[in-house]
N, C-alpha and C. Protein backbone atom coordinates (compact mmCIF):
# COMPACT_ATOMS: atom_id res chain seq x y z
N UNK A 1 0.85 -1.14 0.00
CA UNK A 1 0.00 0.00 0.00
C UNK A 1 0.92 1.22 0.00
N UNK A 2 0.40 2.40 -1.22
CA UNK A 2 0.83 3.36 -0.73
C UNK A 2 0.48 4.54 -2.05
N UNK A 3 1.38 5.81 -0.74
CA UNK A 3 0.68 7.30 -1.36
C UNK A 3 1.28 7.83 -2.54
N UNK A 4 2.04 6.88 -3.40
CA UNK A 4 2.65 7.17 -4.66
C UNK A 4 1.69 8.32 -5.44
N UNK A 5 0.52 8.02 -6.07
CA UNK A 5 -0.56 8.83 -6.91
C UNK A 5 -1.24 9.62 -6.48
N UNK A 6 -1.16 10.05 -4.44
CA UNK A 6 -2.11 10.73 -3.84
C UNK A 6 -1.43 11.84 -3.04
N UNK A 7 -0.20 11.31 -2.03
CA UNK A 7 0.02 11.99 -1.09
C UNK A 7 2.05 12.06 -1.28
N UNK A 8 2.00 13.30 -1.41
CA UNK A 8 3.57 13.37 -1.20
C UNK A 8 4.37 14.36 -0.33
N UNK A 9 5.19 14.63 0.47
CA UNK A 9 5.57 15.75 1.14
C UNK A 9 7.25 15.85 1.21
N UNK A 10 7.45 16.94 1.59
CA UNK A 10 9.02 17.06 1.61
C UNK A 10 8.94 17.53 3.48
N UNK A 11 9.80 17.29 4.39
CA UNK A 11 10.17 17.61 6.01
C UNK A 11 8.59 17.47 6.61
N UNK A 12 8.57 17.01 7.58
CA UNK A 12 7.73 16.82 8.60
C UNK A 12 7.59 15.71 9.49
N UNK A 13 6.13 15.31 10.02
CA UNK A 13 6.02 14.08 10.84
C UNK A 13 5.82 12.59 9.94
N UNK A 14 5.84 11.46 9.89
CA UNK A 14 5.26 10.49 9.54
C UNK A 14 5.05 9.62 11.01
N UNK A 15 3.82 9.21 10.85
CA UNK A 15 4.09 8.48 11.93
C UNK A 15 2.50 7.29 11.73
N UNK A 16 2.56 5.93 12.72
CA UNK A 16 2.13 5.14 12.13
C UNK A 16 1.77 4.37 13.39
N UNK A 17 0.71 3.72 13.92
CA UNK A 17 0.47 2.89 15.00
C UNK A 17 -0.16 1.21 14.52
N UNK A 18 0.95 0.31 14.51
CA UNK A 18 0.88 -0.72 13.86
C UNK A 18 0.98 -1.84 14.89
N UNK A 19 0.57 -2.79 14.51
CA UNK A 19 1.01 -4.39 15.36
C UNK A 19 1.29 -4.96 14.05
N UNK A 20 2.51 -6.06 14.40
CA UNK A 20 2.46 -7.12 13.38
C UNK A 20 2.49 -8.66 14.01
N UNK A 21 2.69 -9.84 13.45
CA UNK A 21 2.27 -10.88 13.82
C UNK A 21 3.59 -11.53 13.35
N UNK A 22 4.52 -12.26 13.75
CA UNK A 22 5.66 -12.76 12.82
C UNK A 22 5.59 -14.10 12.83
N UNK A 23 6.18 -14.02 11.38
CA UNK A 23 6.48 -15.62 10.75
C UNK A 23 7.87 -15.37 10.10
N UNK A 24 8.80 -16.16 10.96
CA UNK A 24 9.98 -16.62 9.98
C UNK A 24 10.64 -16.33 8.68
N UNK A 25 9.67 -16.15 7.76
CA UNK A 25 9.89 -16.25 6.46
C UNK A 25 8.96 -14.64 5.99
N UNK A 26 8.68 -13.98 6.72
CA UNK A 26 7.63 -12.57 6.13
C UNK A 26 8.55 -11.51 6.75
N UNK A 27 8.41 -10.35 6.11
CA UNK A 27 8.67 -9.00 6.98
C UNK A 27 7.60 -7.91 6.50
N UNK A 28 7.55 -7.47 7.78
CA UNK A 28 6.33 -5.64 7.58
C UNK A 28 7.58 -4.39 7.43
N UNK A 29 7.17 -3.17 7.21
CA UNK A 29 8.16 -2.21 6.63
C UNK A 29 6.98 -0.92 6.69
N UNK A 30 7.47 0.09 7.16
CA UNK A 30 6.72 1.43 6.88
C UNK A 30 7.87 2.11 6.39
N UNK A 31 7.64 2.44 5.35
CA UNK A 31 8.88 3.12 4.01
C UNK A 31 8.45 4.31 3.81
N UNK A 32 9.58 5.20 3.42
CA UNK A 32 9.37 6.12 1.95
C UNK A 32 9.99 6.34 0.92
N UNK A 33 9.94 6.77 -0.04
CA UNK A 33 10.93 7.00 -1.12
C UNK A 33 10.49 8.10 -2.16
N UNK A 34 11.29 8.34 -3.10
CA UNK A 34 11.03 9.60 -4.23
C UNK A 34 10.67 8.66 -5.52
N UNK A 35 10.54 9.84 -6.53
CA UNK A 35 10.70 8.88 -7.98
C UNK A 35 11.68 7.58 -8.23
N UNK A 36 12.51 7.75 -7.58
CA UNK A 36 13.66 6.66 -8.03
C UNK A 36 13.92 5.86 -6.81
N UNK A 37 14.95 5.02 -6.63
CA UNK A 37 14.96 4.23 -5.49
C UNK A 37 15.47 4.66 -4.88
N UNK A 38 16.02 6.04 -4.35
CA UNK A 38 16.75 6.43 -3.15
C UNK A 38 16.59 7.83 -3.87
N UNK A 39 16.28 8.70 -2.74
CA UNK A 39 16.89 8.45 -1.64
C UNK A 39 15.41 7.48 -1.09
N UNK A 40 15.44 6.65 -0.07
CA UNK A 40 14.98 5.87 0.46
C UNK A 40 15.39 5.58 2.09
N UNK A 41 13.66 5.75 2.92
CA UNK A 41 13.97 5.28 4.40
C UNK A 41 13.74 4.79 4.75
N UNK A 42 13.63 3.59 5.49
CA UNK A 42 12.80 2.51 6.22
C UNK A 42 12.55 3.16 7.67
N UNK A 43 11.37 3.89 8.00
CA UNK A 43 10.80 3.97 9.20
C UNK A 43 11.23 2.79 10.06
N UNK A 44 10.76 1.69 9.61
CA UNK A 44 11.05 0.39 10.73
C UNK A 44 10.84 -0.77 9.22
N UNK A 45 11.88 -1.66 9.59
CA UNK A 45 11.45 -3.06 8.79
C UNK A 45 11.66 -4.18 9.65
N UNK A 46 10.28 -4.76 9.94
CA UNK A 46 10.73 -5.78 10.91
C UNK A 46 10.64 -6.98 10.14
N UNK A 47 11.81 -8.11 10.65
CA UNK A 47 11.45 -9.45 9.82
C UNK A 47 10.98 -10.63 10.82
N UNK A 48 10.31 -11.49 10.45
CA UNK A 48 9.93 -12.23 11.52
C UNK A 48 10.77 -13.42 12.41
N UNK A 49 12.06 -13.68 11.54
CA UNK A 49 13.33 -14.29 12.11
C UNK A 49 13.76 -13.72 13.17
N UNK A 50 13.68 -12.45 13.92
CA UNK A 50 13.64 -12.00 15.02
C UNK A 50 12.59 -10.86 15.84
N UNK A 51 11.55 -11.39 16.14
CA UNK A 51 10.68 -10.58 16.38
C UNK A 51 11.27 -9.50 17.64
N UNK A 52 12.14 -9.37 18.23
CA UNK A 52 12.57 -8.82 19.32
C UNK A 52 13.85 -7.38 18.61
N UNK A 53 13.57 -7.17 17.34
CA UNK A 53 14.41 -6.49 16.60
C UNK A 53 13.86 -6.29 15.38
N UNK A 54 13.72 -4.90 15.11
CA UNK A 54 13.30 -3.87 14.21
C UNK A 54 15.13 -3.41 13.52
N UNK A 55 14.61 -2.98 12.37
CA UNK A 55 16.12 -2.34 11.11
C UNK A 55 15.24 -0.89 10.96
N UNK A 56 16.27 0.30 11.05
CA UNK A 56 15.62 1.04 10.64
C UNK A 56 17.27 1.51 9.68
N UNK A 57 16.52 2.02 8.61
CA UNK A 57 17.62 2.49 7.23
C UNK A 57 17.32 3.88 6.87
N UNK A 58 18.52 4.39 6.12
CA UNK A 58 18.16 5.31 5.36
C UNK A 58 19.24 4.95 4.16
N UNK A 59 19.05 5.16 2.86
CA UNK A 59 19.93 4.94 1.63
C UNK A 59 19.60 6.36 0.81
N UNK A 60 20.70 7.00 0.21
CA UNK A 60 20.73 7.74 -0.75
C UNK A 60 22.37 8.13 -1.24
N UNK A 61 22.14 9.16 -2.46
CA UNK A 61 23.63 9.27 -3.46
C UNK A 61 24.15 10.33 -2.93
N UNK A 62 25.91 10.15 -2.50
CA UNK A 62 26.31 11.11 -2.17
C UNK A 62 26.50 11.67 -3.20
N UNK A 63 26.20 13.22 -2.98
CA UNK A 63 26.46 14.18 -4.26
C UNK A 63 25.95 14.33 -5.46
N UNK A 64 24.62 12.90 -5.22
CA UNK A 64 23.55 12.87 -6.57
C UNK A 64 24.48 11.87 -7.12
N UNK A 65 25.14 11.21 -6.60
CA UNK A 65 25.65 10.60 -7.95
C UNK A 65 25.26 9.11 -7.97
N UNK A 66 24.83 8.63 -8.80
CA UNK A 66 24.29 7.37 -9.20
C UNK A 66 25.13 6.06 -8.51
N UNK A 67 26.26 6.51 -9.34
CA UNK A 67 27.40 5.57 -8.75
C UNK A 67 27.89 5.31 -7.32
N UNK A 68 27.63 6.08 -6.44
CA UNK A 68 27.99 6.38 -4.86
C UNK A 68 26.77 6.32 -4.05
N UNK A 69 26.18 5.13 -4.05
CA UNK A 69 25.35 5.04 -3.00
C UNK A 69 25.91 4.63 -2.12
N UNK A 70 24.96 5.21 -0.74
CA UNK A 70 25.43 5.23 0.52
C UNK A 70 24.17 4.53 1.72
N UNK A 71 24.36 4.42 2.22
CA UNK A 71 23.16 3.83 3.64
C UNK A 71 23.97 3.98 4.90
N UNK A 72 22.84 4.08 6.34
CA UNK A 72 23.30 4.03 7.18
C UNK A 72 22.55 3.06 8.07
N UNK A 73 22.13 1.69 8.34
CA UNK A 73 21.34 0.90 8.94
C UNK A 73 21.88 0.36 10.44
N UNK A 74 20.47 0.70 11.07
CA UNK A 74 21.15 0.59 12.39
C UNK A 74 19.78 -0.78 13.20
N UNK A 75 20.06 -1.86 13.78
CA UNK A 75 19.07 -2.78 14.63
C UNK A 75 18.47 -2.21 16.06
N UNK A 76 17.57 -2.25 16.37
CA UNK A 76 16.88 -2.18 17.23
C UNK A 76 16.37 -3.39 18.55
N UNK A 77 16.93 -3.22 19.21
CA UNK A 77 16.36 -4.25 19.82
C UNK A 77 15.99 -3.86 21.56
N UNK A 78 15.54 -5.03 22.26
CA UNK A 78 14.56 -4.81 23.09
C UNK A 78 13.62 -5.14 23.81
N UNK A 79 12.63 -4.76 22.50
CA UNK A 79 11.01 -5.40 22.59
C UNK A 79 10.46 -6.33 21.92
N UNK A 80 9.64 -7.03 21.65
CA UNK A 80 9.05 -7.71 21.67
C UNK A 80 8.27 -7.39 20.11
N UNK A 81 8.45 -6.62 19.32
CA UNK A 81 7.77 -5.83 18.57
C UNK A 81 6.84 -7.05 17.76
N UNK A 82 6.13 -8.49 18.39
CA UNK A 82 5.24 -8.57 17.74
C UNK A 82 3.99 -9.12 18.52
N UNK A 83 4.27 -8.22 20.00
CA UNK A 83 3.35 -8.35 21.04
C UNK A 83 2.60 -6.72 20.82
N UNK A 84 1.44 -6.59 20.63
CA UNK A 84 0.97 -5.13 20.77
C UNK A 84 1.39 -3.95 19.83
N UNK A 85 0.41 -3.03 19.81
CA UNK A 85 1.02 -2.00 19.06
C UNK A 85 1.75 -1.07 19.63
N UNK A 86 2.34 -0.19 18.21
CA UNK A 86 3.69 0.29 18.53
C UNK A 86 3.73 1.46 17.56
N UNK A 87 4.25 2.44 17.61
CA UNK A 87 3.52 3.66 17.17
C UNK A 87 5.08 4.31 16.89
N UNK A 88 5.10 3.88 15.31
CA UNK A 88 6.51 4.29 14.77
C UNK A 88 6.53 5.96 14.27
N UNK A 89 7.77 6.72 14.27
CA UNK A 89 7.81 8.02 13.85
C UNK A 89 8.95 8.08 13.12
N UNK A 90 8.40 9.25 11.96
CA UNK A 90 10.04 9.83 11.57
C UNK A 90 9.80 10.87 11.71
N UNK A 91 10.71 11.80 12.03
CA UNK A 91 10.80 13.42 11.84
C UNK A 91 12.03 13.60 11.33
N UNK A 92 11.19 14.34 9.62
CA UNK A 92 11.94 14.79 9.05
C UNK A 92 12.21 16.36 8.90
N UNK A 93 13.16 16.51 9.39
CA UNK A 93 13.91 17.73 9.07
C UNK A 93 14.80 18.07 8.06
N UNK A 94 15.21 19.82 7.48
CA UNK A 94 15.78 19.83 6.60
C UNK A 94 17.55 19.81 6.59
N UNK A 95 18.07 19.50 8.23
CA UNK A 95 19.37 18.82 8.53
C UNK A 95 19.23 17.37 8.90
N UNK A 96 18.35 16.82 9.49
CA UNK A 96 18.43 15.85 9.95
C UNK A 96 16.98 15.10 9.96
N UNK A 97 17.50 13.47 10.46
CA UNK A 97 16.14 12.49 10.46
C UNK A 97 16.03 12.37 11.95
N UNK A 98 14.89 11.88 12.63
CA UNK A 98 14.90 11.75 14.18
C UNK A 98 14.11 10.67 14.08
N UNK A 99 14.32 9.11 14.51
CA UNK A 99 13.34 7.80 14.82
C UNK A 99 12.68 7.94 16.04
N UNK A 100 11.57 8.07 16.17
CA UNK A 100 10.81 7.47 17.36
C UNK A 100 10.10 6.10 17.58
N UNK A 101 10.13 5.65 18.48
CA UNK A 101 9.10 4.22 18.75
C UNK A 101 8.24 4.68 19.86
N UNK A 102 6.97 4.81 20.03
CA UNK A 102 6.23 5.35 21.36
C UNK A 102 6.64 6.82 22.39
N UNK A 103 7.22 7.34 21.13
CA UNK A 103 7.44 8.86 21.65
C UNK A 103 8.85 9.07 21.91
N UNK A 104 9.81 7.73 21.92
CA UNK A 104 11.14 7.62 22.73
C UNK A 104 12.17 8.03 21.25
N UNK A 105 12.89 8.63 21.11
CA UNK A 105 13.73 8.49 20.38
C UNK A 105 14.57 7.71 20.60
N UNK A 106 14.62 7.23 18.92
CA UNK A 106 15.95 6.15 19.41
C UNK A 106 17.26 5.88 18.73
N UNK A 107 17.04 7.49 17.50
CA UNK A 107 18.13 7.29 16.45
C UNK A 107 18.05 8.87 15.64
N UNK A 108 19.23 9.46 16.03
CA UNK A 108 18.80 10.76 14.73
C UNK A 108 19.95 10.71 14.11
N UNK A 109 20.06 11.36 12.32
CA UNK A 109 20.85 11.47 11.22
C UNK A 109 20.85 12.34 11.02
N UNK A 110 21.99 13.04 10.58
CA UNK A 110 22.14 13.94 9.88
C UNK A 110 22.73 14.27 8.30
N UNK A 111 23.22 12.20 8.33
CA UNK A 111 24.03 12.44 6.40
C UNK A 111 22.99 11.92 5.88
N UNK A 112 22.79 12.30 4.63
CA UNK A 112 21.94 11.84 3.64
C UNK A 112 20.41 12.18 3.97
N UNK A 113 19.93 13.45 3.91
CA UNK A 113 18.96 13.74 4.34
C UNK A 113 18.42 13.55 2.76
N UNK A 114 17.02 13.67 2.89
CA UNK A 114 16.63 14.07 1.37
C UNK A 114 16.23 15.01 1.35
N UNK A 115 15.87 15.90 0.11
CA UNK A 115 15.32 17.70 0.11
C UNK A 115 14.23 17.29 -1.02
N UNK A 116 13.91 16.33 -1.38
CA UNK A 116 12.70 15.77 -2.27
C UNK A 116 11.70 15.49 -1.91
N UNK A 117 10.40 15.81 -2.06
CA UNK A 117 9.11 15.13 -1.70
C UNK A 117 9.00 13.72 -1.81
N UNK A 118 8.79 12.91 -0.76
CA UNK A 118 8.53 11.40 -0.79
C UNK A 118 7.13 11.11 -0.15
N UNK A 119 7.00 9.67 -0.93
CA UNK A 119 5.95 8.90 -0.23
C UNK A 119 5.69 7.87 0.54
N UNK A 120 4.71 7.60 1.11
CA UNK A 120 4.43 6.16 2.31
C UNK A 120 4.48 5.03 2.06
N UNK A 121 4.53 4.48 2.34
CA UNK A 121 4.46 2.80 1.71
C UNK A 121 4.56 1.79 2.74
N UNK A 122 3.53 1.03 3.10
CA UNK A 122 3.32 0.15 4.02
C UNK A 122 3.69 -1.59 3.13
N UNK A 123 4.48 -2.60 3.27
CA UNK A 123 4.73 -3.45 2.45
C UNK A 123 4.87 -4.69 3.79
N UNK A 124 4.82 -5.74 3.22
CA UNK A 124 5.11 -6.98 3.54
C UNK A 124 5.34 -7.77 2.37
N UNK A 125 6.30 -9.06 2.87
CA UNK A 125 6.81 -10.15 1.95
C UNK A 125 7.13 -11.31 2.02
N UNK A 126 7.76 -11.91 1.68
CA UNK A 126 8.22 -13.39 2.30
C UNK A 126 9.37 -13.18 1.97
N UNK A 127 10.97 -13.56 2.87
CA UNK A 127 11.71 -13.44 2.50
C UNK A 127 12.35 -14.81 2.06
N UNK A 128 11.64 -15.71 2.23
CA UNK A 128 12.60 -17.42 1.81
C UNK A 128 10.98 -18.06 1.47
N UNK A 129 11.62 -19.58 2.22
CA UNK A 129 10.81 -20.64 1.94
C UNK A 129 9.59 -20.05 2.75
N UNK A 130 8.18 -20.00 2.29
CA UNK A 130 7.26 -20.15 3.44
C UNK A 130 6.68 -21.18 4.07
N UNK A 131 6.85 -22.37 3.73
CA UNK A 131 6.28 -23.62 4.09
C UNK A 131 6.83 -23.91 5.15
N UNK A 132 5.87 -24.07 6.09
CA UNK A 132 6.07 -24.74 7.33
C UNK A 132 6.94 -23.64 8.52
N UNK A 133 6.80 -22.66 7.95
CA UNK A 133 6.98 -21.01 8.91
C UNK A 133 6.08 -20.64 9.58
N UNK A 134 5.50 -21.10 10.61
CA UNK A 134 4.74 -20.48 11.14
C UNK A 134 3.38 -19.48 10.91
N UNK A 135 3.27 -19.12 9.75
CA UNK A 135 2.25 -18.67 8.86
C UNK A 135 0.60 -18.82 9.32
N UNK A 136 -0.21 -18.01 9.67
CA UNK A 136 -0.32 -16.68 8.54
C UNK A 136 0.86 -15.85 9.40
N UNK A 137 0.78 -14.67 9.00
CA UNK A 137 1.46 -13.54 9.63
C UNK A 137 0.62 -12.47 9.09
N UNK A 138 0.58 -11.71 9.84
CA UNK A 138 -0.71 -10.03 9.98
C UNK A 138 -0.13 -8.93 10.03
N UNK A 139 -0.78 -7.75 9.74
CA UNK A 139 0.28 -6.51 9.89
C UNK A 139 -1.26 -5.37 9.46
N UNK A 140 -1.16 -4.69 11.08
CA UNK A 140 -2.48 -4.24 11.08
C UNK A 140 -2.05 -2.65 11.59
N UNK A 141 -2.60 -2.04 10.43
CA UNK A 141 -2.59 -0.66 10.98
C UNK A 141 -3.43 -0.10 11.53
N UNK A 142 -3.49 0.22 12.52
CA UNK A 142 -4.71 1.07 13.03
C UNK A 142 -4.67 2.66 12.65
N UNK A 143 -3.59 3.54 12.72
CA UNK A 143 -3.78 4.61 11.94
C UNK A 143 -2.70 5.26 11.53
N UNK A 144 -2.25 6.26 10.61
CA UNK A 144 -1.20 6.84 10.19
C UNK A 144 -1.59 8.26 10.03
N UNK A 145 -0.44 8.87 10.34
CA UNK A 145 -0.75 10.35 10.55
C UNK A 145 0.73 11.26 9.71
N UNK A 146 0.19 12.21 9.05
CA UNK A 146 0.99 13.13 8.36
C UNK A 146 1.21 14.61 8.59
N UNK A 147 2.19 14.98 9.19
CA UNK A 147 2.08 16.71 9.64
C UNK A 147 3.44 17.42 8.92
N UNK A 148 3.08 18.44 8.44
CA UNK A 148 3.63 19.31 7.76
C UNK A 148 4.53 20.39 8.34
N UNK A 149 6.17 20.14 7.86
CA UNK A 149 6.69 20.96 8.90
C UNK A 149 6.63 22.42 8.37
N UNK A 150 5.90 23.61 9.10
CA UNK A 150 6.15 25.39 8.99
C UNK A 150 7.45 25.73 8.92
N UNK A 151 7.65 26.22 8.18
CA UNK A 151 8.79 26.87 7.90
C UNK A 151 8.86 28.15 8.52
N UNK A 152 9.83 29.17 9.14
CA UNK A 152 9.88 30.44 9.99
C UNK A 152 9.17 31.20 8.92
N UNK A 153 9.83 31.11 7.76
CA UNK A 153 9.19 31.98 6.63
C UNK A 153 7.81 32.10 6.36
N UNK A 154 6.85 31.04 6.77
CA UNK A 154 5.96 30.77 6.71
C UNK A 154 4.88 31.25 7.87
N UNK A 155 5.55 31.04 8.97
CA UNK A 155 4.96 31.63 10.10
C UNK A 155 4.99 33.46 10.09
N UNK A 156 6.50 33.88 9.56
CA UNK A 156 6.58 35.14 9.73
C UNK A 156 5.36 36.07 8.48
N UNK A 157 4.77 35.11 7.71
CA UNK A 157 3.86 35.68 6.81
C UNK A 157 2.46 35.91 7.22
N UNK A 158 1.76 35.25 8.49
CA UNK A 158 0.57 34.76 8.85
C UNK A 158 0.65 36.29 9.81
């Protein structure tokens, strides 16, 4: 699922209150990305080979350049992330990224920001064999929310 044809923004909130269910062989992901494949962030990608650990990424080109991609991926761990919901954030800024999980920060960036309008994208998959993985596996959003960051310039006009 996602806001490719509807909804796009450049700096602000994303944020998302999800449960998922894990199986072995599936992963859930709250993404964004631009026209092309990076720059690209993974809010959270959880796989079900460790439900007690969330990946959160960011990938894009240093200097625009095609040839020089870069990422910075960091694991999460902890909780339990496939007991209950869990209420993922990004805040994007125009120096930096800030991760939240339930209000807590737990990761901010400052290389590879993007200055492009991107979109949402809620995904799941199988990453191997699924037979005999534990299956089904679920991934339930209850709601997602989008806020727009004001710019000073913007305020100083009102």
């Amino acid at each position: 699922m996602n806001t490719g044809e509807s909804f796009r923004q450049k700096y602000g909130a994303f944020e998302a209150k999800v449960r998922m269910r894990a199986a072995p062989s599936v992963f859930h992901a709250f993404w964004m990305r631009s026209e092309k494949a990076v720059p690209h962030i993974d809010i959270f990608r959880f796989s079900g080979k460790n439900k007690k650990k969330i990946e959160i990424n960011n990938y894009w080109q240093e200097n625009g350049d095609p040839g020089n991609l870069r990422n910075n991926t960091d694991s999460i761990g902890g909780m339990d992330f496939s007991k209950g919901f869990f209420i993922f954030r990004l805040e994007w800024y125009p120096d930096r990224l800030v991760w939240k999980i339930n209000n807590t920060t737990i990761k901010e960036e400052d290389r590879g920001v993007p200055g492009e309008p991107m979109y949402i994208m809620f995904s799941s998959g199988v990453e191997g064999d699924a037979n005999g993985s534990g299956l089904p596996a679920s991934f339930d959003i209850d709601w997602v929310r989008c806020y727009r960051l004001v710019e000073e310039s913007e305020l100083a006009a009102q």
